[in-house]
Protein backbone atom coordinates (compact mmCIF):
# COMPACT_ATOMS: atom_id res chain seq x y z
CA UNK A 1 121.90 106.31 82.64
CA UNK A 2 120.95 109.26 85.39
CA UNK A 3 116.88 108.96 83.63
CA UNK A 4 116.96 105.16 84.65
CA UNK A 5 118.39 105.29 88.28
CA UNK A 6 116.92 104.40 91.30
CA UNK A 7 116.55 107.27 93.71
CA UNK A 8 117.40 103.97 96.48
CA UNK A 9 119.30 101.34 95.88
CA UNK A 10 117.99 98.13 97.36
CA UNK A 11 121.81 96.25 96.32
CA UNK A 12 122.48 95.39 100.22
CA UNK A 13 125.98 94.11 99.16
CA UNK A 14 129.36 95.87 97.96
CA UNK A 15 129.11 98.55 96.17
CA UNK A 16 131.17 100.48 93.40
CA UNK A 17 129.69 101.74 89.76
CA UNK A 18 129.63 98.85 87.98
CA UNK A 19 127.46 97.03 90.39
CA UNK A 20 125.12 99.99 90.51
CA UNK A 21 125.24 100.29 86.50
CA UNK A 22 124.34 96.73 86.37
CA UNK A 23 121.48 96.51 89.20
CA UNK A 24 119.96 99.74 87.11
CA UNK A 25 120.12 97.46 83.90
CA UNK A 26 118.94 94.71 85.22
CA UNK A 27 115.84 96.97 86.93
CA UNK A 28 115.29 98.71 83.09
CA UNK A 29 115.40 95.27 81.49
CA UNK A 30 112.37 93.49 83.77
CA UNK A 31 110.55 96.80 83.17
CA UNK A 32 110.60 97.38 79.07
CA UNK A 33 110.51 93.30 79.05
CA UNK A 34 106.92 92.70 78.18
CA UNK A 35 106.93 95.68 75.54
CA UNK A 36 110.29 93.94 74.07
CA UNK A 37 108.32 90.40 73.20
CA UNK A 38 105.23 92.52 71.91
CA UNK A 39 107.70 94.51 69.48
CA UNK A 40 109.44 90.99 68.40
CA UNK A 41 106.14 89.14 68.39
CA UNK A 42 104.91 91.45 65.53
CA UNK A 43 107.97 91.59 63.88
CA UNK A 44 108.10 88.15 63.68
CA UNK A 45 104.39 87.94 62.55
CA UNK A 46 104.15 87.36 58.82
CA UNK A 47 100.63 87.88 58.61
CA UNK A 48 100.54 91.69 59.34
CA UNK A 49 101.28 93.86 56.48
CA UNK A 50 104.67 94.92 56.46
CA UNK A 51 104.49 98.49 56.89
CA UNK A 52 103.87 97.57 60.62
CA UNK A 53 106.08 95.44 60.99
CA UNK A 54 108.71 98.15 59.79
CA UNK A 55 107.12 100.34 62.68
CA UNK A 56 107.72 97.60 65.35
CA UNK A 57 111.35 97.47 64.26
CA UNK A 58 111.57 100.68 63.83
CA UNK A 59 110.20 100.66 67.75
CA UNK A 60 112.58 98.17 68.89
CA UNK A 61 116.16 99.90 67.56
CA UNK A 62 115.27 102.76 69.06
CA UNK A 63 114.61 101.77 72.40
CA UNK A 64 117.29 102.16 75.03
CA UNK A 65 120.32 99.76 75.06
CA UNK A 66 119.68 99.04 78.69
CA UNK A 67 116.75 97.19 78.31
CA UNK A 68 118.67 94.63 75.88
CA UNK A 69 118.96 91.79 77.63
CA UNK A 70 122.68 91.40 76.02
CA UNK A 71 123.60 94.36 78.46
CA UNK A 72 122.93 92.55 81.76
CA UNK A 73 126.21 90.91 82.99
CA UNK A 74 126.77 88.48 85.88
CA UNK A 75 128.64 90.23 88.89
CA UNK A 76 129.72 89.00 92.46
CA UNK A 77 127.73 90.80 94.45
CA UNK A 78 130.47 90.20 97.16
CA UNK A 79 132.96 91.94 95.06
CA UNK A 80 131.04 93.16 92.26
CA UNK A 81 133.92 91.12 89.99
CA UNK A 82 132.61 90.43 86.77
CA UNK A 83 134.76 86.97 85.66
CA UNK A 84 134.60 83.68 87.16
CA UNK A 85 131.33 83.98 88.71
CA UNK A 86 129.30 81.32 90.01
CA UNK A 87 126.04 81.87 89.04
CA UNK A 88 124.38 79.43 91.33
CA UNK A 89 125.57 81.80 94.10
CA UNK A 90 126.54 85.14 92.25
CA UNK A 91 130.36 85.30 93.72
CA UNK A 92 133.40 84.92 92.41
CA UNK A 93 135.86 82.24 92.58
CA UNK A 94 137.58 83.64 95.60
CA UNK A 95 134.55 85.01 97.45
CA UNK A 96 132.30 81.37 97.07
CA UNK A 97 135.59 80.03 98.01
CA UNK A 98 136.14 82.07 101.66
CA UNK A 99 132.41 81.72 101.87
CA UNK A 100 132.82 78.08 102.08
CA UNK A 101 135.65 77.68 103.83
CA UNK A 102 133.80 79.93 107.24
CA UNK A 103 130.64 78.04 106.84
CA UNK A 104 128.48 80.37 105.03
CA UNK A 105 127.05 79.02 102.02
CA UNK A 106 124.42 75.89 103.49
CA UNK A 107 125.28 72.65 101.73
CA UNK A 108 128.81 73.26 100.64
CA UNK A 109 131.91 71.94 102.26
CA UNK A 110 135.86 71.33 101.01
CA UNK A 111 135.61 68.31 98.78
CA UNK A 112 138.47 65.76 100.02
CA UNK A 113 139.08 62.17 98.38
């Protein structure tokens, strides 16, 4: 969404619209966080009366989709593929794999038995 973007990006690694889409949910998300587990926390909370708890969730569906934490998605941010990432390293298959192979990534090296 144009309301939630960054006027700079601060990606420093490939980018196309689905990276940028998912660095702006990922920004929204940490930012409506704390207001998400206050909604939940009184929804949850059976000893308030229930018209605000209705309120809360009333609160809660209507806020954004972007700050759902359902919405984030884990993307190579060498490729900005979104299957067969590694999330120890955020790349894909084939990217952790060149990676490796030139000596990039500290600690890893071809396995061979």
């Amino acid at each position: 969404m144009a309301q939630f973007r960054a006027k700079k990006l601060d990606l420093g690694c490939f980018v196309n619209a689905r990276v940028i889409r998912d660095h702006t949910k990922r920004k929204v998300f940490e930012q409506f966080e704390p207001q998400r587990q206050a909604l939940r926390y009184i929804i949850r909370n059976t000893t308030l009366p229930q018209r605000t708890r209705a309120q809360a969730q009333l609160q809660l569906s209507q806020m954004h989709c972007y700050t759902n934490p359902t919405q984030i998605k884990n993307r190579c941010i060498m490729g900005g593929k979104g299957r067969w990432v590694i999330r120890d390293f955020r790349m894909a298959r084939y990217q952790f794999r060149l990676n490796a192979l030139e000596g990039n990534i500290p600690g890893v090296k071809k396995a061979s038995w």
